[in-house]
PDB file of N, CA and C in Angstrom:
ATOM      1  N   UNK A   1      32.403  21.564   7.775  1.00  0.00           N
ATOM      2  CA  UNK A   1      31.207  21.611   8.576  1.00  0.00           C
ATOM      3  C   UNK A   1      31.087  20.314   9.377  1.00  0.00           C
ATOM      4  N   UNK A   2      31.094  20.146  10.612  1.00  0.00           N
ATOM      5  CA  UNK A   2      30.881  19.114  11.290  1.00  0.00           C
ATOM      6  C   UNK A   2      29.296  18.202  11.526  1.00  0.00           C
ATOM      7  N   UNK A   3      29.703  17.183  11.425  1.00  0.00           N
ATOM      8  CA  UNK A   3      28.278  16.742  11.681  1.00  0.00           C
ATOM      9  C   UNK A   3      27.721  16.564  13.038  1.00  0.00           C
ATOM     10  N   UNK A   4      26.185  16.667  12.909  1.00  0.00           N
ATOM     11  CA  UNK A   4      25.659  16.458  14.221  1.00  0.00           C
ATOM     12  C   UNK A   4      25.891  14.742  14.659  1.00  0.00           C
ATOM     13  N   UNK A   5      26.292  14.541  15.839  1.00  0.00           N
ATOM     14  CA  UNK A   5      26.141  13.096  16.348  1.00  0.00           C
ATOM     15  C   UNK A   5      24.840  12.364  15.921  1.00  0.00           C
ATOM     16  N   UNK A   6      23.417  13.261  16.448  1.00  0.00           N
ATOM     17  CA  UNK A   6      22.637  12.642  16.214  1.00  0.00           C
ATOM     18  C   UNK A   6      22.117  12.464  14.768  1.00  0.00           C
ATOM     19  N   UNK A   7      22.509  12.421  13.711  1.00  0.00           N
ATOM     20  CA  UNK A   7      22.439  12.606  12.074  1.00  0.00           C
ATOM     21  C   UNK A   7      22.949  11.290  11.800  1.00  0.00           C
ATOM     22  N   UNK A   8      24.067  11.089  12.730  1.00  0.00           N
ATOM     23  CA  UNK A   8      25.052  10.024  11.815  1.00  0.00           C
ATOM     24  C   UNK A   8      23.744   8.520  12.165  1.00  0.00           C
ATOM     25  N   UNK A   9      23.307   8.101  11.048  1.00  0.00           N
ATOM     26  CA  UNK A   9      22.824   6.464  10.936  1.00  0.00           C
ATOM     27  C   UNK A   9      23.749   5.411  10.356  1.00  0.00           C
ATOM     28  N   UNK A  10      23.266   4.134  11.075  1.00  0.00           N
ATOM     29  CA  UNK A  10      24.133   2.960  10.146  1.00  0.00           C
ATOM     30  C   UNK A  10      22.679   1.883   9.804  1.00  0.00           C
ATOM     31  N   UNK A  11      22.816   1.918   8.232  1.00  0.00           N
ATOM     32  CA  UNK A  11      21.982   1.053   8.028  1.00  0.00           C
ATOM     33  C   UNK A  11      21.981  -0.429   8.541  1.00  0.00           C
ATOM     34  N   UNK A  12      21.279  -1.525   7.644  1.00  0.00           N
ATOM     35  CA  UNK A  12      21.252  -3.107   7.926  1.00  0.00           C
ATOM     36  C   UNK A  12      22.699  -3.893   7.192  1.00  0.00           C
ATOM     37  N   UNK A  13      22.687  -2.782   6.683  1.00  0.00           N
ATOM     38  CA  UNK A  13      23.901  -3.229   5.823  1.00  0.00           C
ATOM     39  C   UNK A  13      25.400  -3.122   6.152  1.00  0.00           C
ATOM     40  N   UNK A  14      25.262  -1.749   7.194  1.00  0.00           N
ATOM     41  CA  UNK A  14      26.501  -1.683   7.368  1.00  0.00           C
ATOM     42  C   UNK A  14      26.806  -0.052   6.983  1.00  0.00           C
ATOM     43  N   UNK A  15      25.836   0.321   5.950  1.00  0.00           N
ATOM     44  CA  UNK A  15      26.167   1.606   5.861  1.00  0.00           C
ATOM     45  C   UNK A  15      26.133   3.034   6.075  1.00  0.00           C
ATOM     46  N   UNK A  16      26.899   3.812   6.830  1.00  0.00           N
ATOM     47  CA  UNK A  16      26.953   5.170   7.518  1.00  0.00           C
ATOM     48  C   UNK A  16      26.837   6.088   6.672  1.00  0.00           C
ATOM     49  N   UNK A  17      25.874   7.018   7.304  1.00  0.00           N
ATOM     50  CA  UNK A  17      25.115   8.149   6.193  1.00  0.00           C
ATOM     51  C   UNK A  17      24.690   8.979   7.203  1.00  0.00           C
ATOM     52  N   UNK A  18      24.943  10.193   7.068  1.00  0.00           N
ATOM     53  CA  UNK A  18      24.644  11.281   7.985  1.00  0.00           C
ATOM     54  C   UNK A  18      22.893  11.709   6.911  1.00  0.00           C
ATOM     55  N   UNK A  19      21.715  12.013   8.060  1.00  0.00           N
ATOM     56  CA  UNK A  19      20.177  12.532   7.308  1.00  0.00           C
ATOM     57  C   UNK A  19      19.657  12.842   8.750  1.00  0.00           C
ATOM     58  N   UNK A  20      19.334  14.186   8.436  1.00  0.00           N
ATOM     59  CA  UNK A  20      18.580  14.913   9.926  1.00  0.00           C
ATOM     60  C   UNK A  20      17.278  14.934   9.524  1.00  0.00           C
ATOM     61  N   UNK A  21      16.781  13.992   8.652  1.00  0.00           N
ATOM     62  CA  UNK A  21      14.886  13.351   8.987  1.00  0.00           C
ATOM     63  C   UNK A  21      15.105  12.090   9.554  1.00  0.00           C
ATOM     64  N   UNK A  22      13.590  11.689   9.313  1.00  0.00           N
ATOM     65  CA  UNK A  22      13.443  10.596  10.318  1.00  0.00           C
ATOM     66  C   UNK A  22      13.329   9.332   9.550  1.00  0.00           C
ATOM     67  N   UNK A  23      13.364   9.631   8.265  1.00  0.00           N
ATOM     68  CA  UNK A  23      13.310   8.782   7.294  1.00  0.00           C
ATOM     69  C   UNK A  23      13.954   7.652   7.308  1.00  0.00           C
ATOM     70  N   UNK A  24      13.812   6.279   7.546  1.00  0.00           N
ATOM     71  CA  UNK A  24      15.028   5.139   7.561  1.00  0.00           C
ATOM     72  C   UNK A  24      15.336   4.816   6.314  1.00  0.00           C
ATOM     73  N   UNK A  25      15.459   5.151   5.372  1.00  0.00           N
ATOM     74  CA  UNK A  25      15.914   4.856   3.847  1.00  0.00           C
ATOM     75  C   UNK A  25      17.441   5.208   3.953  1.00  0.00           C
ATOM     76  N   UNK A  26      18.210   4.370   3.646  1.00  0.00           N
ATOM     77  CA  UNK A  26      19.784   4.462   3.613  1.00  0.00           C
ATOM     78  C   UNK A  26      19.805   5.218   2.161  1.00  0.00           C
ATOM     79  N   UNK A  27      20.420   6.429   1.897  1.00  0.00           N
ATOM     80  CA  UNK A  27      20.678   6.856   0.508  1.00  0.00           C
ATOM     81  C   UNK A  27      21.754   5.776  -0.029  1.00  0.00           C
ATOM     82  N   UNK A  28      22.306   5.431   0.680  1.00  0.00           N
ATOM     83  CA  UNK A  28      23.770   4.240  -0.492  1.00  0.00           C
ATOM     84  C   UNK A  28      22.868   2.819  -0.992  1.00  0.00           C
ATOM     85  N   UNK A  29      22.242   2.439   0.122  1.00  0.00           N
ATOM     86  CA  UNK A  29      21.242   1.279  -0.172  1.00  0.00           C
ATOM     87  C   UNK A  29      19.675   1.911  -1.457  1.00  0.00           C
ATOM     88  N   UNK A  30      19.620   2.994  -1.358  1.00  0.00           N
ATOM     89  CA  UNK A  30      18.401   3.427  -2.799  1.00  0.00           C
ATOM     90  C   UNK A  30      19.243   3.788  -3.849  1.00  0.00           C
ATOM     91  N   UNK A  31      20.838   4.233  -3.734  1.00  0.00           N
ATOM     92  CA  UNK A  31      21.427   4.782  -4.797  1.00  0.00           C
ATOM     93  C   UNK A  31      22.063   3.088  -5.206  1.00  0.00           C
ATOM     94  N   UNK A  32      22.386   1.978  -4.938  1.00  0.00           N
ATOM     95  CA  UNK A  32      22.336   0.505  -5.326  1.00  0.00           C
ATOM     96  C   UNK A  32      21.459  -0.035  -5.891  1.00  0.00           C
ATOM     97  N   UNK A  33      20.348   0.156  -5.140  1.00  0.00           N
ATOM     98  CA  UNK A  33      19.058  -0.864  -5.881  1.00  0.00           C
ATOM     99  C   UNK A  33      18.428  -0.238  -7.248  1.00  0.00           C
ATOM    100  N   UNK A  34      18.755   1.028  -7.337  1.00  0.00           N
ATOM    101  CA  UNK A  34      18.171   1.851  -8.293  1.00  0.00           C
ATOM    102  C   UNK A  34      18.141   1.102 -10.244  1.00  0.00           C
ATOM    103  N   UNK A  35      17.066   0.798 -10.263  1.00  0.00           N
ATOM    104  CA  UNK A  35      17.063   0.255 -11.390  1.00  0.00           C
ATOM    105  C   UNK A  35      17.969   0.939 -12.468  1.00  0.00           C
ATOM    106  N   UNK A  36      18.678   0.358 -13.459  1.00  0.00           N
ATOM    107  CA  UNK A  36      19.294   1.249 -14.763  1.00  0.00           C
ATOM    108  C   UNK A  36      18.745   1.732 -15.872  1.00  0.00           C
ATOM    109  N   UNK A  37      17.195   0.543 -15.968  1.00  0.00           N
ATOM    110  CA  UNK A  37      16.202   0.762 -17.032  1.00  0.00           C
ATOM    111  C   UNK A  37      15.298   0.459 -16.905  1.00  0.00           C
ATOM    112  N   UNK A  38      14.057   0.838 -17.484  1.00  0.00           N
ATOM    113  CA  UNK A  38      12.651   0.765 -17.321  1.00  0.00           C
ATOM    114  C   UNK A  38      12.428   2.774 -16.538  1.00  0.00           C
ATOM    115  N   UNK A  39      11.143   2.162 -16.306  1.00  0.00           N
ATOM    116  CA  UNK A  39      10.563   3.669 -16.343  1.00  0.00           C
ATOM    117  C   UNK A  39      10.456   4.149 -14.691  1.00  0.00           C
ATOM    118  N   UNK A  40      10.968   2.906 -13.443  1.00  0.00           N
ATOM    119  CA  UNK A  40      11.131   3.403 -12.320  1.00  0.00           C
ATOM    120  C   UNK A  40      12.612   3.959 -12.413  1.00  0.00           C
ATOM    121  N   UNK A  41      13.206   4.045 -13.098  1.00  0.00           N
ATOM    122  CA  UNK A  41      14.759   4.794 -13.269  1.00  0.00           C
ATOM    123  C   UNK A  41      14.638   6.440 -13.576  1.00  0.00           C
ATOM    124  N   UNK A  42      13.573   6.590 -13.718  1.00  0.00           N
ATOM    125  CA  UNK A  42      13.638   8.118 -14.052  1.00  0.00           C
ATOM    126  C   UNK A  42      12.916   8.794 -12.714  1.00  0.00           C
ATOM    127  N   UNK A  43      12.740   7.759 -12.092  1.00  0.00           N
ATOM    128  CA  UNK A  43      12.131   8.728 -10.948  1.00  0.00           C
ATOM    129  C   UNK A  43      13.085   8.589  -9.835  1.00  0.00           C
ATOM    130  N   UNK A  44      12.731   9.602  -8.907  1.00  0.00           N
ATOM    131  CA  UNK A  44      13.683   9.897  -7.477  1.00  0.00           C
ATOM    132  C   UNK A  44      12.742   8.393  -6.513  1.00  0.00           C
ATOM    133  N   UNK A  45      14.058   8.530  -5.505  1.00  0.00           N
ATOM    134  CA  UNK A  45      14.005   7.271  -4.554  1.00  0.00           C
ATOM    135  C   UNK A  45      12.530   7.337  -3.813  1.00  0.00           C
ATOM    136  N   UNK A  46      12.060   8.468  -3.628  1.00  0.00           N
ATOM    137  CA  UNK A  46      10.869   8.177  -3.088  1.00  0.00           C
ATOM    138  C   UNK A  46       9.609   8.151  -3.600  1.00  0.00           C
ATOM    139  N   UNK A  47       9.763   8.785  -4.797  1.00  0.00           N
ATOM    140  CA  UNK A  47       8.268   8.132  -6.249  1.00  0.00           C
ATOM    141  C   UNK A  47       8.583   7.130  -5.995  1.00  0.00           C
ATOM    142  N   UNK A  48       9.635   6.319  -6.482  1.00  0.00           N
ATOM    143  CA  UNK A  48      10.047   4.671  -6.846  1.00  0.00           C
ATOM    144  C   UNK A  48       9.351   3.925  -5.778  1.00  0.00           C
ATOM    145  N   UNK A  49       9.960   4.119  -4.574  1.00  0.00           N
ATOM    146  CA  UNK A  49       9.661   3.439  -3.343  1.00  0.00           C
ATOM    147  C   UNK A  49       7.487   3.544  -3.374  1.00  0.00           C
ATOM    148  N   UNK A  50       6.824   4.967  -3.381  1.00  0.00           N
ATOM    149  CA  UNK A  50       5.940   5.009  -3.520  1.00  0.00           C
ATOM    150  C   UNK A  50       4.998   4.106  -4.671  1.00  0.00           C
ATOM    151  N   UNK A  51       5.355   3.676  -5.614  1.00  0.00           N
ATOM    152  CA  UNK A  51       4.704   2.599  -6.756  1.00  0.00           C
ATOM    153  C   UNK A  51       4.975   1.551  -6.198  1.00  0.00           C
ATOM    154  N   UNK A  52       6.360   1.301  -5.807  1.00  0.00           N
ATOM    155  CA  UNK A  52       6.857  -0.100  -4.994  1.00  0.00           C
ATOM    156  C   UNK A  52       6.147  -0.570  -3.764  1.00  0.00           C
ATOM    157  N   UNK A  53       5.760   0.603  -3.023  1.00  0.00           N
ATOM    158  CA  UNK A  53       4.862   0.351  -2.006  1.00  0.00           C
ATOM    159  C   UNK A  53       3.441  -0.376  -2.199  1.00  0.00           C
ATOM    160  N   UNK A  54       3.151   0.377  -3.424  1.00  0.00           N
ATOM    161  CA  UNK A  54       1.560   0.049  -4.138  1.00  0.00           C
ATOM    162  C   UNK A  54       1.802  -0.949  -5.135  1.00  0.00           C
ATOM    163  N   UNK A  55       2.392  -2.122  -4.981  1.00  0.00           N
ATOM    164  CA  UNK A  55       2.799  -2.751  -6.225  1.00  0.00           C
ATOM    165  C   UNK A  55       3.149  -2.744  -7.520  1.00  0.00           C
ATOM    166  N   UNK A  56       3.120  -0.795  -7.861  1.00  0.00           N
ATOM    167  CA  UNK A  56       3.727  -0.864  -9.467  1.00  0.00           C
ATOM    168  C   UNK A  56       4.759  -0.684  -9.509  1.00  0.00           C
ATOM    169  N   UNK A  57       4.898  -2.078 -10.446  1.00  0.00           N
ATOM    170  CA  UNK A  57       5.805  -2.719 -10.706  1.00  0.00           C
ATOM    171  C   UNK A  57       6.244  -2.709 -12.694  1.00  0.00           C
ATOM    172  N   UNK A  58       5.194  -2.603 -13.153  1.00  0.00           N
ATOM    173  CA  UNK A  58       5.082  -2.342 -14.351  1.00  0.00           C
ATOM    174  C   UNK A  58       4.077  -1.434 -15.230  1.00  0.00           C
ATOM    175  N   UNK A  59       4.289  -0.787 -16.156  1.00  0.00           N
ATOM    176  CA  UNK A  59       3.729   0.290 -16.905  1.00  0.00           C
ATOM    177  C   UNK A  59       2.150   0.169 -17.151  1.00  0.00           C
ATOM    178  N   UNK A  60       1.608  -1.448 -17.471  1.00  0.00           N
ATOM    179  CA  UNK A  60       0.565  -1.825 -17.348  1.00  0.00           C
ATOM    180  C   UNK A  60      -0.168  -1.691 -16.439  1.00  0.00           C
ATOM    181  N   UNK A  61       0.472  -1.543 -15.086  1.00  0.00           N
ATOM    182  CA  UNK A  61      -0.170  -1.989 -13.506  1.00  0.00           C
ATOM    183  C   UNK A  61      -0.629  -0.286 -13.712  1.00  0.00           C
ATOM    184  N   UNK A  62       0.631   0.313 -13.671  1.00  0.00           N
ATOM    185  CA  UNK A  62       0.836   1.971 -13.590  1.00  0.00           C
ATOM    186  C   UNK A  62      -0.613   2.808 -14.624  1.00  0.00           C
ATOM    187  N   UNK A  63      -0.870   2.259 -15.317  1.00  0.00           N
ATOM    188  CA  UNK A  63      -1.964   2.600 -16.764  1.00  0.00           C
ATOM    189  C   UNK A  63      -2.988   2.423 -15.989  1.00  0.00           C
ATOM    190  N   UNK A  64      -3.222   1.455 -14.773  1.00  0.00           N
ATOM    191  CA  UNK A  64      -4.574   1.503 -14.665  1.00  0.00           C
ATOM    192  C   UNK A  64      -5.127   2.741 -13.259  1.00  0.00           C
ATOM    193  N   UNK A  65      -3.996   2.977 -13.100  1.00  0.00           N
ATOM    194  CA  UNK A  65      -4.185   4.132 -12.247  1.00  0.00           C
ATOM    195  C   UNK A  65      -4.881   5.496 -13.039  1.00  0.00           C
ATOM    196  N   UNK A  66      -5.204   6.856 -11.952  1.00  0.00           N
ATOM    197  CA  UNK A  66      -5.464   8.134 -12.505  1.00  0.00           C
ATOM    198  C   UNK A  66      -4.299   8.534 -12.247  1.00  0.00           C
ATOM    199  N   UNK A  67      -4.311  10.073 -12.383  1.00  0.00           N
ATOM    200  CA  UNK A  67      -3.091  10.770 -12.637  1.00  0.00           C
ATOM    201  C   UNK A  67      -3.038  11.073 -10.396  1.00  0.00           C
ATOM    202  N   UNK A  68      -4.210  11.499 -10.371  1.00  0.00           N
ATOM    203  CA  UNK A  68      -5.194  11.620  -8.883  1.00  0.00           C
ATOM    204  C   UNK A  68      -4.926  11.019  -7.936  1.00  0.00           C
ATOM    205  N   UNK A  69      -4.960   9.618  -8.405  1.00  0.00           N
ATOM    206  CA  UNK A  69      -4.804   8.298  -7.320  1.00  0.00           C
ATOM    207  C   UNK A  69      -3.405   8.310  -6.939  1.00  0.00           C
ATOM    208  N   UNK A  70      -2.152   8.302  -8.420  1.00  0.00           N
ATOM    209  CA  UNK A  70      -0.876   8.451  -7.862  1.00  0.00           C
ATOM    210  C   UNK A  70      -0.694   9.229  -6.933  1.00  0.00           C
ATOM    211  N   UNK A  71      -0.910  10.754  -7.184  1.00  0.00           N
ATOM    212  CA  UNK A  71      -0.845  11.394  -6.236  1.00  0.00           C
ATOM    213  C   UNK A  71      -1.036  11.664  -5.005  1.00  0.00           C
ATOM    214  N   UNK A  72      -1.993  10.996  -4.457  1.00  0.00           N
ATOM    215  CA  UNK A  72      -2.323  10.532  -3.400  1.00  0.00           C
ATOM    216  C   UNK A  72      -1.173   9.619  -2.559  1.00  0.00           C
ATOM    217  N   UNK A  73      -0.640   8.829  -3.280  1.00  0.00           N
ATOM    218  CA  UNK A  73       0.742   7.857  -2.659  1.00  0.00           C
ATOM    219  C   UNK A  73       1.690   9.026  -2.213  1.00  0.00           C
ATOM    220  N   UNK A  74       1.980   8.555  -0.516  1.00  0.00           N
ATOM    221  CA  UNK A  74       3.443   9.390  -0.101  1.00  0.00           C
ATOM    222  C   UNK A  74       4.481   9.342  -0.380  1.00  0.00           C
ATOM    223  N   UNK A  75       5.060  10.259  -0.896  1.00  0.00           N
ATOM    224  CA  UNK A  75       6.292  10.310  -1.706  1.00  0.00           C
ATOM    225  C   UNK A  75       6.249  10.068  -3.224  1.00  0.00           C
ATOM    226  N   UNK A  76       5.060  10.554  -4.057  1.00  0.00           N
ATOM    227  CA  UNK A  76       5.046  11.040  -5.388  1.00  0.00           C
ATOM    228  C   UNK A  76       4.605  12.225  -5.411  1.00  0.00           C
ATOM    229  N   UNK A  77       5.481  13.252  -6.323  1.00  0.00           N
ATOM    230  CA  UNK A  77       4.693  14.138  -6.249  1.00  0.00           C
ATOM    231  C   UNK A  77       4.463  14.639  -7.607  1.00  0.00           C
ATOM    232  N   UNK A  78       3.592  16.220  -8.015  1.00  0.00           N
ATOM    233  CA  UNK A  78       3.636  16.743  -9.352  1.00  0.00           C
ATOM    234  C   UNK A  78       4.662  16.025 -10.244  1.00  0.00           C
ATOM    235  N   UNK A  79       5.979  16.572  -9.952  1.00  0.00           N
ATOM    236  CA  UNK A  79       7.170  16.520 -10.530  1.00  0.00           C
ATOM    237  C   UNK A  79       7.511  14.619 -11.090  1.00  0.00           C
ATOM    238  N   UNK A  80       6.335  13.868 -10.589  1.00  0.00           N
ATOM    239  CA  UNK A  80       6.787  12.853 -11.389  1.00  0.00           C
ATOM    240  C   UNK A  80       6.298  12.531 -12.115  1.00  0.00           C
ATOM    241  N   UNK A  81       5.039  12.899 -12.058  1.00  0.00           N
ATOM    242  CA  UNK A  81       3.822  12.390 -13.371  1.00  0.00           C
ATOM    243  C   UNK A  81       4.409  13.080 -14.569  1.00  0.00           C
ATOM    244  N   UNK A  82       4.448  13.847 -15.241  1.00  0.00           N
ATOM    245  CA  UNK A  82       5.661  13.878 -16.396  1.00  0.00           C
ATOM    246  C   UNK A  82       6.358  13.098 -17.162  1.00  0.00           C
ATOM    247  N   UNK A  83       7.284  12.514 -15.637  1.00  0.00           N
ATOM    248  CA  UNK A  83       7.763  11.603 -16.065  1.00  0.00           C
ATOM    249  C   UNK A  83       7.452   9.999 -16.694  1.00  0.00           C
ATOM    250  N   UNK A  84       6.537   9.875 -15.774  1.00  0.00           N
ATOM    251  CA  UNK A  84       5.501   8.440 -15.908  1.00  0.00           C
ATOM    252  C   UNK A  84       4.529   9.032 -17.268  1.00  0.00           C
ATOM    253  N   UNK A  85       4.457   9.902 -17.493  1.00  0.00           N
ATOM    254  CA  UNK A  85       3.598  10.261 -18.364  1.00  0.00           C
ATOM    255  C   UNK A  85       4.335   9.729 -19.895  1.00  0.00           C
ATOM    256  N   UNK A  86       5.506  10.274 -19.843  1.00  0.00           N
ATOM    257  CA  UNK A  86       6.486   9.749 -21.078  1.00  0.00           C
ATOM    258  C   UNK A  86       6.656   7.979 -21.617  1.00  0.00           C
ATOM    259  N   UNK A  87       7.121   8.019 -20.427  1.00  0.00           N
ATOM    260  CA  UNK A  87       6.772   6.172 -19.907  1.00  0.00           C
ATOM    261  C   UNK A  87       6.151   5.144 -20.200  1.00  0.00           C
ATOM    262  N   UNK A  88       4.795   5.778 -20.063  1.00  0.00           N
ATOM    263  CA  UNK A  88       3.469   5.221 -20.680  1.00  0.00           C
ATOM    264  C   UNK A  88       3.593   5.727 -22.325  1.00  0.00           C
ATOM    265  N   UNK A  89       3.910   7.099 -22.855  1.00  0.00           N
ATOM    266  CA  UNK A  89       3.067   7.152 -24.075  1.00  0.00           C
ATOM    267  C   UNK A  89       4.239   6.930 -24.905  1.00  0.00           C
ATOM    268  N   UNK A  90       5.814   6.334 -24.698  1.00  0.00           N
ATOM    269  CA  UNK A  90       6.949   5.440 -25.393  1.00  0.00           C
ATOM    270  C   UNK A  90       6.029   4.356 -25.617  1.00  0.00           C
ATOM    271  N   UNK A  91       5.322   3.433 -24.871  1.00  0.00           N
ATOM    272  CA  UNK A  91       4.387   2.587 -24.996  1.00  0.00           C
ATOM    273  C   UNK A  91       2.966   2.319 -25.551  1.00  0.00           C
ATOM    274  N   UNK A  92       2.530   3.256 -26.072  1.00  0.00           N
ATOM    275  CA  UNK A  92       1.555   3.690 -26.674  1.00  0.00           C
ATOM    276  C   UNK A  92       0.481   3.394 -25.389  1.00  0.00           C
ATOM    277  N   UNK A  93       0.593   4.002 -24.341  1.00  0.00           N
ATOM    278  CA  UNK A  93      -0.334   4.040 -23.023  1.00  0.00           C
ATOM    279  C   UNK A  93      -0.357   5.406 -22.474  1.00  0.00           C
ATOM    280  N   UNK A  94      -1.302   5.407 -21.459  1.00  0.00           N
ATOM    281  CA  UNK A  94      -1.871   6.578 -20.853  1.00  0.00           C
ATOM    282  C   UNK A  94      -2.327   6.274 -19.905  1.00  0.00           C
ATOM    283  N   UNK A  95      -2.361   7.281 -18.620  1.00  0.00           N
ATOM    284  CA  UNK A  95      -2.828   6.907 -17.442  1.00  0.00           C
ATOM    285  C   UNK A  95      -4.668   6.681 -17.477  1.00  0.00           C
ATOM    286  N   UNK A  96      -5.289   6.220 -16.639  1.00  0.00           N
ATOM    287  CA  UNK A  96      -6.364   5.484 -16.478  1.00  0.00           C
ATOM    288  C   UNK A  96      -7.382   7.409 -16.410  1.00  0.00           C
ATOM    289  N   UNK A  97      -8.155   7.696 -17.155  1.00  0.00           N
ATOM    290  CA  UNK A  97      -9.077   8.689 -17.590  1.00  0.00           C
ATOM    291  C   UNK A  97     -10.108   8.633 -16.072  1.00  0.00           C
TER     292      UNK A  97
END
């Protein structure tokens, strides 16, 4: 299957990645930075980026949120609270009531 010309991007880095959105996120540059552990590792590049945006940074920060408020951030969706949900209660925490 050939690619479209206009698909092909080169990130800051150097790296070429064909994506027909408009999104500037290099997938090789989010599949690098991707933490190995902690509880932003279980989520996809754009939950992650979405807490990262809002400064959570840690499970504590994340606790004082609702389940509501996350949701509200672009690029979290249903499908991650679950996950953050686990996250928190490995920790004996829970999202903000």
């Amino acid at each position: 299957m050939a690619r479209d010309e206009k698909d092909l991007k080169v990130c800051k880095q150097g790296h070429r990645y064909s994506k027909k959105s408009d999104c500037p996120a290099c997938p090789i540059c989010e599949k690098e930075r991707k933490p190995e552990r902690e509880f932003l590792s279980r989520l996809s590049a754009p939950a992650r980026r979405a807490l990262e945006n809002n400064e959570i940074y840690s499970l504590e920060i994340l606790a004082a949120y609702t389940e509501k408020e996350l949701l509200q951030f672009h690029g979290l969706g249903p499908s991650s609270i679950p996950k953050l949900q686990t996250a928190l209660k490995e920790q004996g925490m829970s999202f903000r009531i």
